[in-house]
C-alpha atoms as a PDB file:
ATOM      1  CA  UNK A   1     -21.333 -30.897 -32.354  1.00  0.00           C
ATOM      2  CA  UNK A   2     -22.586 -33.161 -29.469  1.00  0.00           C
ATOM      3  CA  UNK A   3     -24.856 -32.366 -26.721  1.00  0.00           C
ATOM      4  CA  UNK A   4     -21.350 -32.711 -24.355  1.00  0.00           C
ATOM      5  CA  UNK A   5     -19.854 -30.257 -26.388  1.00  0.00           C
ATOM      6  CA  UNK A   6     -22.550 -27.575 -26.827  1.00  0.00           C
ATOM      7  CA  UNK A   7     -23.163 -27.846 -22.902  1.00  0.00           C
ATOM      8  CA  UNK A   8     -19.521 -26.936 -22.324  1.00  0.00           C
ATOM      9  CA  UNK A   9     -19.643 -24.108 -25.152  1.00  0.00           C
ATOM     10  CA  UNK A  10     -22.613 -22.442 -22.846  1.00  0.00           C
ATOM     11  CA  UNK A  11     -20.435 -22.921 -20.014  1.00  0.00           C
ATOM     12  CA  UNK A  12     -17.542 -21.374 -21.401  1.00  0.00           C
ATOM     13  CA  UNK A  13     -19.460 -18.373 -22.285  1.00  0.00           C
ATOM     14  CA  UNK A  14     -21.474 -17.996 -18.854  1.00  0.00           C
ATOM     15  CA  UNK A  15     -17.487 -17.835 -17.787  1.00  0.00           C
ATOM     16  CA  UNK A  16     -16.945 -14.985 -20.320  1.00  0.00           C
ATOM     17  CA  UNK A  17     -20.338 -13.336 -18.910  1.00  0.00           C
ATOM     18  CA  UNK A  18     -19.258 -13.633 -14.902  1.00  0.00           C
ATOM     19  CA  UNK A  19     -15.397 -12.365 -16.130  1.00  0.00           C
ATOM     20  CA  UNK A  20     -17.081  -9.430 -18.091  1.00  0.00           C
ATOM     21  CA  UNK A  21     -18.869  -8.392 -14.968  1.00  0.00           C
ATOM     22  CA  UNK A  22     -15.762  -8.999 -12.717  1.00  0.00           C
ATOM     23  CA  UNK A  23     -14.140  -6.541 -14.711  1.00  0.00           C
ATOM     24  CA  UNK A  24     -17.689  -4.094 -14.204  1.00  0.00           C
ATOM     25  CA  UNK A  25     -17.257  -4.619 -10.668  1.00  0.00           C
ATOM     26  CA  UNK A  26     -13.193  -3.505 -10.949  1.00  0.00           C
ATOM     27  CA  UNK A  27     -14.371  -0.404 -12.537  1.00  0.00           C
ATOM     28  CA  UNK A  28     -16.987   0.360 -10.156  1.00  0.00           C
ATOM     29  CA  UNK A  29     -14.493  -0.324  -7.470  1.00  0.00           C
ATOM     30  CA  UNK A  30     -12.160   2.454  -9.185  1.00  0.00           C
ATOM     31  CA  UNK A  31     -14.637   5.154  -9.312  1.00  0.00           C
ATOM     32  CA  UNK A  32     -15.451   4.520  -5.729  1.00  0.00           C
ATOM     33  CA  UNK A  33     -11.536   5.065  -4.439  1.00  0.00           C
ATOM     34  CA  UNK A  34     -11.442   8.011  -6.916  1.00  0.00           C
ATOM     35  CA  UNK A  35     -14.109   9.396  -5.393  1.00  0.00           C
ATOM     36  CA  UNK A  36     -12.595   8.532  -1.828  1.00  0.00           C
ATOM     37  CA  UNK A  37      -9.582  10.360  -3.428  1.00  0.00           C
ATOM     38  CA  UNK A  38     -11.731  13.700  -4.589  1.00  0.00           C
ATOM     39  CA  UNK A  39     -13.276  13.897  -0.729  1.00  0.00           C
ATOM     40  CA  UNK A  40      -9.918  13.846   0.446  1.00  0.00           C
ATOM     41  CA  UNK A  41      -8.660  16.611  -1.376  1.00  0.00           C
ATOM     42  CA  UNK A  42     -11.913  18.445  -0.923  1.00  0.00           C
ATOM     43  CA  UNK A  43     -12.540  18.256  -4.302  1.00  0.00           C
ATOM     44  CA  UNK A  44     -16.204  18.100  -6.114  1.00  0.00           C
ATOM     45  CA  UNK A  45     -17.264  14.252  -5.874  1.00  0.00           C
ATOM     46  CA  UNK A  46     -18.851  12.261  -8.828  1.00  0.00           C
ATOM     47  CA  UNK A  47     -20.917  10.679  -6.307  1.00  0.00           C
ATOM     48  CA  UNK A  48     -23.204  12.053  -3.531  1.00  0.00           C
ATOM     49  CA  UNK A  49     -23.033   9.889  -0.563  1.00  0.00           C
ATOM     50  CA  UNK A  50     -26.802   8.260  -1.323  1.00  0.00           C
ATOM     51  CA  UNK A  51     -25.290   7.526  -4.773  1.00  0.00           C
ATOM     52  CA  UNK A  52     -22.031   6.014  -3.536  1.00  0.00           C
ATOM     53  CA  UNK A  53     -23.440   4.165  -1.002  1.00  0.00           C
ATOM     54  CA  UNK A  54     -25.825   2.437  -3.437  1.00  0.00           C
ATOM     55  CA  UNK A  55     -22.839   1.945  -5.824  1.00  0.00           C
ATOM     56  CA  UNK A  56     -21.015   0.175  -2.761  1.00  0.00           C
ATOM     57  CA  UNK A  57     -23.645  -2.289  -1.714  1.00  0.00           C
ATOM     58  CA  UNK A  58     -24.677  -2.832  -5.419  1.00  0.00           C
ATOM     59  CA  UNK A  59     -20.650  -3.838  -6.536  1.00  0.00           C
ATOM     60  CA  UNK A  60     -20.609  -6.360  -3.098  1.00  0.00           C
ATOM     61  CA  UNK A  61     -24.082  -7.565  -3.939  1.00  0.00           C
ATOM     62  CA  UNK A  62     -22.761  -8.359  -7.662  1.00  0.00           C
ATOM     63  CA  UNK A  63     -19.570  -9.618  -6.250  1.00  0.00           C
ATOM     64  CA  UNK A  64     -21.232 -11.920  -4.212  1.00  0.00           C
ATOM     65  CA  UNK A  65     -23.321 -13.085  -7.446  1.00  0.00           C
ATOM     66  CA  UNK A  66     -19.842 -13.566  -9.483  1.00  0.00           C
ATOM     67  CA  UNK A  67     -18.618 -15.813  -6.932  1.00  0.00           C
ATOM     68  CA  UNK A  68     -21.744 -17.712  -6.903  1.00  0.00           C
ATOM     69  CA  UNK A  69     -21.890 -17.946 -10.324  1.00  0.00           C
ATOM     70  CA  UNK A  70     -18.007 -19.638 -10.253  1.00  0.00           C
ATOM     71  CA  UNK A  71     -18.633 -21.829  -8.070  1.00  0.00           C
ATOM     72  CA  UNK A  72     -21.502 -23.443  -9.902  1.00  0.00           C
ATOM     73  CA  UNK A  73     -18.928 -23.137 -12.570  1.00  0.00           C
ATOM     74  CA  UNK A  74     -16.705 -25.244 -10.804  1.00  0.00           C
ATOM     75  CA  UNK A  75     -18.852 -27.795  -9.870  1.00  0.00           C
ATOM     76  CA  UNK A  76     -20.140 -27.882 -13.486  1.00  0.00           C
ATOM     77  CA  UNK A  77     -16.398 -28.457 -14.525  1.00  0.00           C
ATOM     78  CA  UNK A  78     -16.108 -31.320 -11.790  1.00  0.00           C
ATOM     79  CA  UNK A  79     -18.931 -33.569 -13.210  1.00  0.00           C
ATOM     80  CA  UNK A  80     -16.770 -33.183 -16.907  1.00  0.00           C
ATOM     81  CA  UNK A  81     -13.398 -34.201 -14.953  1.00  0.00           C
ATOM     82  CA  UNK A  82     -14.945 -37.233 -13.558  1.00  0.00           C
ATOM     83  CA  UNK A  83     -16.376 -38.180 -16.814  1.00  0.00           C
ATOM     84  CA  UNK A  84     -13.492 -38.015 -18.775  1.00  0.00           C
ATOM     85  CA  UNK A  85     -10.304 -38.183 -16.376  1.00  0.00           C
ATOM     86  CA  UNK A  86     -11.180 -39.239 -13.166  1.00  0.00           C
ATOM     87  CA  UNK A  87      -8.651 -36.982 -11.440  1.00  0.00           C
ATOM     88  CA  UNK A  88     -10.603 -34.965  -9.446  1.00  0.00           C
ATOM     89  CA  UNK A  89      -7.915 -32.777  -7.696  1.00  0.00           C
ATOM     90  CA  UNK A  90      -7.727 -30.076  -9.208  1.00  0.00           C
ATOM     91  CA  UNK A  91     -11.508 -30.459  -9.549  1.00  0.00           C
ATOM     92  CA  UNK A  92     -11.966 -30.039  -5.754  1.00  0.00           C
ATOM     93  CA  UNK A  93      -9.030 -27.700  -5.599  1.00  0.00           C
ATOM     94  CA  UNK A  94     -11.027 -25.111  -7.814  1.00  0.00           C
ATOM     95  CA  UNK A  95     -14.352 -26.391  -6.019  1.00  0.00           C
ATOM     96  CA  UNK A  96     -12.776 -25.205  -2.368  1.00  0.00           C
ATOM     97  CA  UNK A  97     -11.333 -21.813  -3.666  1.00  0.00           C
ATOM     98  CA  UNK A  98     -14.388 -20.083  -5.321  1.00  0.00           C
ATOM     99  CA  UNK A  99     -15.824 -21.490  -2.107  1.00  0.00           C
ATOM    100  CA  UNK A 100     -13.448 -19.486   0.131  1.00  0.00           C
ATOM    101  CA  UNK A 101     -13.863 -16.703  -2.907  1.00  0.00           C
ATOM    102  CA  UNK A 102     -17.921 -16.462  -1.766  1.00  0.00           C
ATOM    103  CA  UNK A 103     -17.154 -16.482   1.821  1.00  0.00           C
ATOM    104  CA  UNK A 104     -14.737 -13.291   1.220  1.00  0.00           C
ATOM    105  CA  UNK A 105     -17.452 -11.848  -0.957  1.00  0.00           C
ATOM    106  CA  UNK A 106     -19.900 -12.281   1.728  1.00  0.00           C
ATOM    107  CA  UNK A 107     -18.039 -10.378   4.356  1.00  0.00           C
ATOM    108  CA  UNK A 108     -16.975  -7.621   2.396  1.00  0.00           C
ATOM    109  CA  UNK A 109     -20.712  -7.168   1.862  1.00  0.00           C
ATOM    110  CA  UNK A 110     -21.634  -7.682   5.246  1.00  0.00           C
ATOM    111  CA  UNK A 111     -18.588  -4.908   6.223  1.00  0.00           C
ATOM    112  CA  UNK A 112     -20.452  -2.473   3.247  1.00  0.00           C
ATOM    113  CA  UNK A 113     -23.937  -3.017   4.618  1.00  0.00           C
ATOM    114  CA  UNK A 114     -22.544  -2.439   8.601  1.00  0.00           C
ATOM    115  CA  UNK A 115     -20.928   0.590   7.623  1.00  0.00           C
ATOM    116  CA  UNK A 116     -23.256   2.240   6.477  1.00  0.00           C
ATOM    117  CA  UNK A 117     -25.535   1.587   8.581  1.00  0.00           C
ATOM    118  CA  UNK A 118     -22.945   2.555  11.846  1.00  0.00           C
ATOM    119  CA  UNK A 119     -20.905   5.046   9.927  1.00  0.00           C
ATOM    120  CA  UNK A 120     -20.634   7.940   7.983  1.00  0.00           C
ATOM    121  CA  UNK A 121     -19.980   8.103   4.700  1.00  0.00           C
ATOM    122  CA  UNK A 122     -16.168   9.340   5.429  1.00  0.00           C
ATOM    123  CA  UNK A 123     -15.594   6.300   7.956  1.00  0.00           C
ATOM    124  CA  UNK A 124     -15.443   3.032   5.228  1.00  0.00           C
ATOM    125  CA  UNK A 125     -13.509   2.263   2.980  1.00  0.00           C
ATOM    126  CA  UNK A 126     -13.745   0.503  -0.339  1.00  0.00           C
ATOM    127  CA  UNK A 127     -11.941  -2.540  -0.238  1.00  0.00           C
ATOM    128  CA  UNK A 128     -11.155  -4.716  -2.972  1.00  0.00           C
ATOM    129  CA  UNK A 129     -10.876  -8.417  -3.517  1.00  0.00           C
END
């Protein structure tokens, strides 16, 4: 195996690692409207609002670490296109969406971090990208 080849294995499985954790973050994200769902039907919560709280800004905060972590990713990905094809299209394509991806990610966590901070518990919302 070349040096290429084994760099682009470890990249390929730092992509596994970030999709892994996307998929943490979708099941955090569940739990948090379930619990929405339990407050609503004055139900017992899993959560106290200290705990859910934490939960939000920690699934933003790992969001925002996801996107980061594509992005580099992408730009990885870019230096192999221009080796080896030249094209670099879709290259700069995938570049400018996991750029728009962290900008998203940042808001939603800047939305998390102002609600709490302005609202109660019952006031936000846990939105999903």
């Amino acid at each position: 195996m070349s040096n290429y080849n084994l760099n682009q294995s470890i990249l390929f499985y730092i992509q596994i690692l970030l999709s892994s954790s996307f998929i943490f973050t979708i099941l955090i994200s569940i739990s948090l409207s379930y619990n929405e769902i339990l407050k609503l039907q004055n139900k017992k919560t899993l959560f106290s609002k200290v705990t859910e709280e934490n939960l939000l800004i920690f699934n933003r905060g790992l969001s925002v670490l996801i996107a980061l972590g594509f992005l580099w990713l992408n730009i990885q990905d870019k230096k192999y296109v221009f080796e080896n094809y030249k094209d670099m299209k879709h290259a700069n394509l995938q570049i400018d969406a996991s750029f728009l991806n962290l900008i998203s990610t940042l808001i939603v966590l800047y939305v998390a971090l102002d609600s709490i901070n302005n609202l109660s518990s019952s006031d936000f919302n846990n939105p999903v990208l």
